[in-house]
N, C-alpha and C. Protein backbone atom coordinates (compact mmCIF):
# COMPACT_ATOMS: atom_id res chain seq x y z
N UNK A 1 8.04 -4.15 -46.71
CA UNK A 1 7.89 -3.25 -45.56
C UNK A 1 7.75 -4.09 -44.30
N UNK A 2 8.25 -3.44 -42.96
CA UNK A 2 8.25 -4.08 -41.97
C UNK A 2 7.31 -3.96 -40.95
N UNK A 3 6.78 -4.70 -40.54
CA UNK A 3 5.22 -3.86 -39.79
C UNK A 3 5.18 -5.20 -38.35
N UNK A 4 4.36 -5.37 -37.09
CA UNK A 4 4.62 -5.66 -36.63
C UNK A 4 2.70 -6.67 -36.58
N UNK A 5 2.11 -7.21 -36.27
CA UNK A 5 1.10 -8.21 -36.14
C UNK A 5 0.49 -8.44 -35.33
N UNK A 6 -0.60 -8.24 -34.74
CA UNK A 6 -1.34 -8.48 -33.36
C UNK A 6 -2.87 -8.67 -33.36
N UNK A 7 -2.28 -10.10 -32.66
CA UNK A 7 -3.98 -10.50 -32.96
C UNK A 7 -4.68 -10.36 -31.44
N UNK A 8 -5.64 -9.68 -31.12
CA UNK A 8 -6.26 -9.06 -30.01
C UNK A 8 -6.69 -10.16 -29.64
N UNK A 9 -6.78 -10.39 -28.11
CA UNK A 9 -7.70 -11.37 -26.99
C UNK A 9 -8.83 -10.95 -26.74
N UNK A 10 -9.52 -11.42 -26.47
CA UNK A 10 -10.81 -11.14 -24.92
C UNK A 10 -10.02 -9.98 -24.40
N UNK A 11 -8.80 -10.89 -23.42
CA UNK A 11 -8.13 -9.79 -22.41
C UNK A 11 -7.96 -8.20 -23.09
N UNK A 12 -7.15 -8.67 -24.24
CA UNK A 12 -6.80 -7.22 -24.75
C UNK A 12 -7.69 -6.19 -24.89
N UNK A 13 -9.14 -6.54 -25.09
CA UNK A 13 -10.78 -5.75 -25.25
C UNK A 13 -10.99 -5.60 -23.37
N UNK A 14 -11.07 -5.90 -23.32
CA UNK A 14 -11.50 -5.90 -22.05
C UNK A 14 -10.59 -4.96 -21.21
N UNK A 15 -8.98 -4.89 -21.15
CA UNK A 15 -8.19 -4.11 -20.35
C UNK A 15 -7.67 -2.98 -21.41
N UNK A 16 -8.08 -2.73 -22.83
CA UNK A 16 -8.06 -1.48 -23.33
C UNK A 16 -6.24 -1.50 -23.81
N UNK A 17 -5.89 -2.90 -23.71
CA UNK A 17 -4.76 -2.38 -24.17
C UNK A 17 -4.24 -3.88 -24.75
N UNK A 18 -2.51 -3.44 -25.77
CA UNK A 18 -1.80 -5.19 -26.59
C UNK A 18 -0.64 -4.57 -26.11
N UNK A 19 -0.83 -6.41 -26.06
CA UNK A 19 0.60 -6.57 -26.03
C UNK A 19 1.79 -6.50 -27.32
N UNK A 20 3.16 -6.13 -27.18
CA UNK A 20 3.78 -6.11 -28.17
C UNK A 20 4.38 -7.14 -27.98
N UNK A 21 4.01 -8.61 -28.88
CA UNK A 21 4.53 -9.81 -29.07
C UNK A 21 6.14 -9.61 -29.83
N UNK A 22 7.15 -10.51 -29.46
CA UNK A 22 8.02 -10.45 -30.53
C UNK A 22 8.44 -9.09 -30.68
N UNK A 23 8.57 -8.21 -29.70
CA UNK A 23 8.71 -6.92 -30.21
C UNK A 23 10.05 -6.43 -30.24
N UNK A 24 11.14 -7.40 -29.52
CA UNK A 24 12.63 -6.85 -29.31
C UNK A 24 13.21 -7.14 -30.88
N UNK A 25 12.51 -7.64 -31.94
CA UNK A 25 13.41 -7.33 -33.39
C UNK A 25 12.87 -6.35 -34.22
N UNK A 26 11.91 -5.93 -32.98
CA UNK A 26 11.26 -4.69 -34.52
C UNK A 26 11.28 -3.21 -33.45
N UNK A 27 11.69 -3.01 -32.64
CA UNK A 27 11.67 -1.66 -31.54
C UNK A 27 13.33 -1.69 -31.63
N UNK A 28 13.89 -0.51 -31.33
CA UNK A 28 15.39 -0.52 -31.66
C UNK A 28 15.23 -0.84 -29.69
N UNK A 29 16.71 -1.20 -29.63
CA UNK A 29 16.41 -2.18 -28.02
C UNK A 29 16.71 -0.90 -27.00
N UNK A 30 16.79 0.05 -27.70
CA UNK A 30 16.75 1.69 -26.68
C UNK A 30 15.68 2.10 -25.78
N UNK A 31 14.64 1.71 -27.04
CA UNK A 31 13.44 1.85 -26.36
C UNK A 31 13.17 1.15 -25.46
N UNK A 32 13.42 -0.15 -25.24
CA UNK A 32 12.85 -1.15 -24.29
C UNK A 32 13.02 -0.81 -22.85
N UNK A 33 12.49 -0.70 -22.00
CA UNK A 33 12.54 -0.24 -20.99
C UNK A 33 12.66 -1.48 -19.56
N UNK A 34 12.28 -1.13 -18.15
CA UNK A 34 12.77 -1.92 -17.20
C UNK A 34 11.09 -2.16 -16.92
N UNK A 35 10.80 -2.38 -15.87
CA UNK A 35 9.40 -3.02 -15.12
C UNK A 35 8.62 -1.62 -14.75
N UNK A 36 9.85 -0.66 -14.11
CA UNK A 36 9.07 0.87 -13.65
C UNK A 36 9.42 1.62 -14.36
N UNK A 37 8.95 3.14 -14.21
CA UNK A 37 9.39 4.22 -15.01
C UNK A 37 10.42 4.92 -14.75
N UNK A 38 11.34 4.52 -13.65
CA UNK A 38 12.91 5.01 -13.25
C UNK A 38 13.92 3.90 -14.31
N UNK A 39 12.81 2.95 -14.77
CA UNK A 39 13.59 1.97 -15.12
C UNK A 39 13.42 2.67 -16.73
N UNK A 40 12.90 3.67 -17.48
CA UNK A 40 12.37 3.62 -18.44
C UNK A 40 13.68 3.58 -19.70
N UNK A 41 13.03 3.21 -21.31
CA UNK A 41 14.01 3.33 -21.96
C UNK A 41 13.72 4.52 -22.95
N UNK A 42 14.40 4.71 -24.16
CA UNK A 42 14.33 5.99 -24.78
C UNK A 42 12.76 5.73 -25.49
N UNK A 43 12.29 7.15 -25.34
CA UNK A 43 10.83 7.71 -26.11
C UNK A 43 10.73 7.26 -27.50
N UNK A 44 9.90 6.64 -28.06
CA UNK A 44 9.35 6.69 -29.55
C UNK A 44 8.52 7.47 -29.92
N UNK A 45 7.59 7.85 -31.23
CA UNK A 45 6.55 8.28 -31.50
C UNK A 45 5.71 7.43 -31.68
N UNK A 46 4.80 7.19 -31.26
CA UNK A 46 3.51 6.29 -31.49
C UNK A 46 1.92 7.36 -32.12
N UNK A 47 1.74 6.88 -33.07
CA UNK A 47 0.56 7.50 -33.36
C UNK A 47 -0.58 6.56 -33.92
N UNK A 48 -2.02 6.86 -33.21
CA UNK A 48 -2.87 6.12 -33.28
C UNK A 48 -3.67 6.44 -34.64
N UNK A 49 -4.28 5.61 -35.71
CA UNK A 49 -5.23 5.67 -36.44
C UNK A 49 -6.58 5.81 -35.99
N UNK A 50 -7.29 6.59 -36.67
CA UNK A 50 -8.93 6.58 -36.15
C UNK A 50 -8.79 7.78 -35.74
N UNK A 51 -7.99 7.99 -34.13
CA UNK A 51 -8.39 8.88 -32.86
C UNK A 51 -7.65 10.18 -33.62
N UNK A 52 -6.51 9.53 -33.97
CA UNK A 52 -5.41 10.65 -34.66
C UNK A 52 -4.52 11.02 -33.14
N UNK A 53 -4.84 10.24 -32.29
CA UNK A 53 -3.63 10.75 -31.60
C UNK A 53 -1.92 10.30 -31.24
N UNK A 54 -1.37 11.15 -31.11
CA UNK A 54 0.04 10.34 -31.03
C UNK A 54 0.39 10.56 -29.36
N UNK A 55 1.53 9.74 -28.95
CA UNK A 55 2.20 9.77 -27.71
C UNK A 55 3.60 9.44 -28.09
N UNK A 56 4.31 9.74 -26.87
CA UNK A 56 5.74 9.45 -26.81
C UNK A 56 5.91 8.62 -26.05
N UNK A 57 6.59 7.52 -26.08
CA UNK A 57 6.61 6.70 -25.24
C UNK A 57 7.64 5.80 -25.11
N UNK A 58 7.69 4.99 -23.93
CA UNK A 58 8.87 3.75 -24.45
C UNK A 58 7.98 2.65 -24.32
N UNK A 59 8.72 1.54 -24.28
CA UNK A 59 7.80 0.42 -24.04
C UNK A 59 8.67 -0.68 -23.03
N UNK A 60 7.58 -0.71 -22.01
CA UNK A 60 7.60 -1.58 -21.22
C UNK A 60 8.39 -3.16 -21.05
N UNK A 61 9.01 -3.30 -21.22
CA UNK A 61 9.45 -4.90 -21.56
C UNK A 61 9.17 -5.87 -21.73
N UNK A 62 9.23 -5.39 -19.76
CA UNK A 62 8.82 -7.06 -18.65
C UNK A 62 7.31 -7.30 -19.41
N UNK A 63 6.31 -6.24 -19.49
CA UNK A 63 4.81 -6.17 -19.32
C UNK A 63 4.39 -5.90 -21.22
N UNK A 64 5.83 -5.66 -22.06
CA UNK A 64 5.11 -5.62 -23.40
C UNK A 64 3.94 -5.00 -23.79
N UNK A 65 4.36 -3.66 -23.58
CA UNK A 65 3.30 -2.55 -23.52
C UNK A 65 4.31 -0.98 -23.75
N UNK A 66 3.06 -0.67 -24.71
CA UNK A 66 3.96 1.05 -24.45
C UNK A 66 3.60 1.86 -23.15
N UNK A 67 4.36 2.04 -22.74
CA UNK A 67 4.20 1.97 -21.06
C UNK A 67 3.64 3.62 -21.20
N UNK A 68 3.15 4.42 -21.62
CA UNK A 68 2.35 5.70 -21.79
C UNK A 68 1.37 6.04 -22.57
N UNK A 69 0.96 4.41 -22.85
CA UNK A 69 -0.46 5.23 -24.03
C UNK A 69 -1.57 4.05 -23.72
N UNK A 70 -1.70 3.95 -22.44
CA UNK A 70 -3.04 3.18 -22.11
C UNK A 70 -3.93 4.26 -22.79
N UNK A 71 -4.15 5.19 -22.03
CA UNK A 71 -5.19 5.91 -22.56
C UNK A 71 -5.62 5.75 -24.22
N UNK A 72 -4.55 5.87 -24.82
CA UNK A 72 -4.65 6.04 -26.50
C UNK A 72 -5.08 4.77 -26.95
N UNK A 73 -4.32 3.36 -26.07
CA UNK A 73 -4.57 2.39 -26.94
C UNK A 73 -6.05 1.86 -27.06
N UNK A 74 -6.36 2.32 -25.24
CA UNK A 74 -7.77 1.76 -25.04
C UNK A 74 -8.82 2.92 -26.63
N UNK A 75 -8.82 3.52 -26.32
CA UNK A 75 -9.72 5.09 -27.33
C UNK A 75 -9.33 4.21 -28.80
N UNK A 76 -8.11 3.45 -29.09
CA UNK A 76 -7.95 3.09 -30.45
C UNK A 76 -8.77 1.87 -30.33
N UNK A 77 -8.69 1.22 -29.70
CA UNK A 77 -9.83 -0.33 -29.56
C UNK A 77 -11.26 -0.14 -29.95
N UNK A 78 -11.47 0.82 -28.96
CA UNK A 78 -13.43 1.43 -28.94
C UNK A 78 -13.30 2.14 -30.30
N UNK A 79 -12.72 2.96 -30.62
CA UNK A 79 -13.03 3.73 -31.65
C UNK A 79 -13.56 2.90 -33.17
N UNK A 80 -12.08 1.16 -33.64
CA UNK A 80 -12.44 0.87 -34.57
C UNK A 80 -13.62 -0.39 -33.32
N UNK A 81 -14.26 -0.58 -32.95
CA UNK A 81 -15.08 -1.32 -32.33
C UNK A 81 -14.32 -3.15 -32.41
N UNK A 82 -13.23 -3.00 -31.95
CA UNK A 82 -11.91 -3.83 -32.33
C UNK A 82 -12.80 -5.02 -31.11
N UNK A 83 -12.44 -6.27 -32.03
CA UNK A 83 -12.99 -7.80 -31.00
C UNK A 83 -12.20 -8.80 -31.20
N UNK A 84 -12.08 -9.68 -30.07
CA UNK A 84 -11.18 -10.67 -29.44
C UNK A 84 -10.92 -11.21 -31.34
N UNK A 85 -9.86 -11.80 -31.89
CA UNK A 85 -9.64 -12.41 -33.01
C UNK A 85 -9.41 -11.15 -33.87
N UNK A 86 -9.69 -9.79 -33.65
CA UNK A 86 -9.46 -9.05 -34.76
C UNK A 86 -7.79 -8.56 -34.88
N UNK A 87 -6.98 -8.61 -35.84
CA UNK A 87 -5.75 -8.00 -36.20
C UNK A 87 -5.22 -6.64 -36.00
N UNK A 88 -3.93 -6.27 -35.62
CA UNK A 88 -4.27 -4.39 -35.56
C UNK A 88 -2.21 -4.83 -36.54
N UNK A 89 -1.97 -3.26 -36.59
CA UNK A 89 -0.65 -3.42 -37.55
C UNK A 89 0.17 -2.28 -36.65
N UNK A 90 1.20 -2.17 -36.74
CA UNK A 90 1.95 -1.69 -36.34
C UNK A 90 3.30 -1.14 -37.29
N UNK A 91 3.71 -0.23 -37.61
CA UNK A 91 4.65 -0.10 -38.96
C UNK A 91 5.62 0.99 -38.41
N UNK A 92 6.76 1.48 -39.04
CA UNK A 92 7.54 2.39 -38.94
C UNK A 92 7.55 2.90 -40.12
N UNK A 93 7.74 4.34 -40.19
CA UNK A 93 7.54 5.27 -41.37
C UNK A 93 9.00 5.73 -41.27
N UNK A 94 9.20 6.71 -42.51
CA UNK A 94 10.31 6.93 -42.80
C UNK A 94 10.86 8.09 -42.13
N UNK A 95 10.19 8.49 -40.90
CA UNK A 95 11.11 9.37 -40.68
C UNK A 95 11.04 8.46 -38.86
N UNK A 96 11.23 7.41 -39.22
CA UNK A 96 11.46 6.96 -37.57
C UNK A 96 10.04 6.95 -36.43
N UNK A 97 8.79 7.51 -36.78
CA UNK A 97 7.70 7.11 -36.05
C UNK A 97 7.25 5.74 -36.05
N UNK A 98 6.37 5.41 -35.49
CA UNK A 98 5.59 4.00 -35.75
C UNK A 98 3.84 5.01 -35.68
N UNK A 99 2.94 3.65 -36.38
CA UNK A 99 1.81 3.94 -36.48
C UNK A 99 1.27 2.57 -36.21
N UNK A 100 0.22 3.11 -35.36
CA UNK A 100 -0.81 1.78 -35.01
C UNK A 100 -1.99 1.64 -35.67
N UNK A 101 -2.88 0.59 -36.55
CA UNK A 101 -3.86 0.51 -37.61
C UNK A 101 -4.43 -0.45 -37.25
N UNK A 102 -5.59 -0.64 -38.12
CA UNK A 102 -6.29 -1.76 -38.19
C UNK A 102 -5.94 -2.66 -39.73
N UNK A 103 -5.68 -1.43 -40.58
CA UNK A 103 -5.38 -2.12 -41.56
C UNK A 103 -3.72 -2.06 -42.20
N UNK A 104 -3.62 -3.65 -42.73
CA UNK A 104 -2.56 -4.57 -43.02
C UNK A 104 -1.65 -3.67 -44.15
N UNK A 105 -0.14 -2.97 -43.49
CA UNK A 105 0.63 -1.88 -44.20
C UNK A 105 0.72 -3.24 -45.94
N UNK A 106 1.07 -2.09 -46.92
CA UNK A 106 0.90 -2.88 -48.50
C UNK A 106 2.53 -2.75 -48.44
């Protein structure tokens, strides 16, 4: 299974949000978007573990971010009480969503 890896900073706790490292071989390159939101690329499903919430979104490029779910990502950080060195996962399911976790897809 294909899942994506992120190991959280200081920064990332602190500004409530990750970056998506390495992310142009695992996001189909539709999604990828420009710097602004005129620039944006096509919507995904993103759904958070814990909070249970999902968003639609694209993701950011330049800035390696899903450029519409600050809100969610920060609420997913606090929720698992997530700290600088801790891991989060990232996966695609079979009907084309992604899911964001703390724990490592089997």
């Amino acid at each position: 299974m294909s899942f994506l890896q992120i190991e959280l900073t200081q920064g990332n706790i602190n500004q409530g949000h990750f970056y998506l490292q390495d992310c142009h071989h695992f996001f189909p390159a539709a999604c990828l978007g420009g710097k602004n939101k005129s620039l944006a690329g096509v919507s995904v499903s993103v759904m958070f573990d814990g909070t249970g919430e999902s968003v639609e979104t694209d993701i950011d490029a330049t800035k390696r971010l899903f450029r519409g779910a600050r809100g969610q990502s920060k609420r997913f950080l606090s929720f698992f009480n997530c700290k600088a060195g801790d891991t989060i996962y990232i996966q695609q399911d079979v009907s084309g969503n992604y899911r964001v976790s703390t724990r490592k897809p089997q």
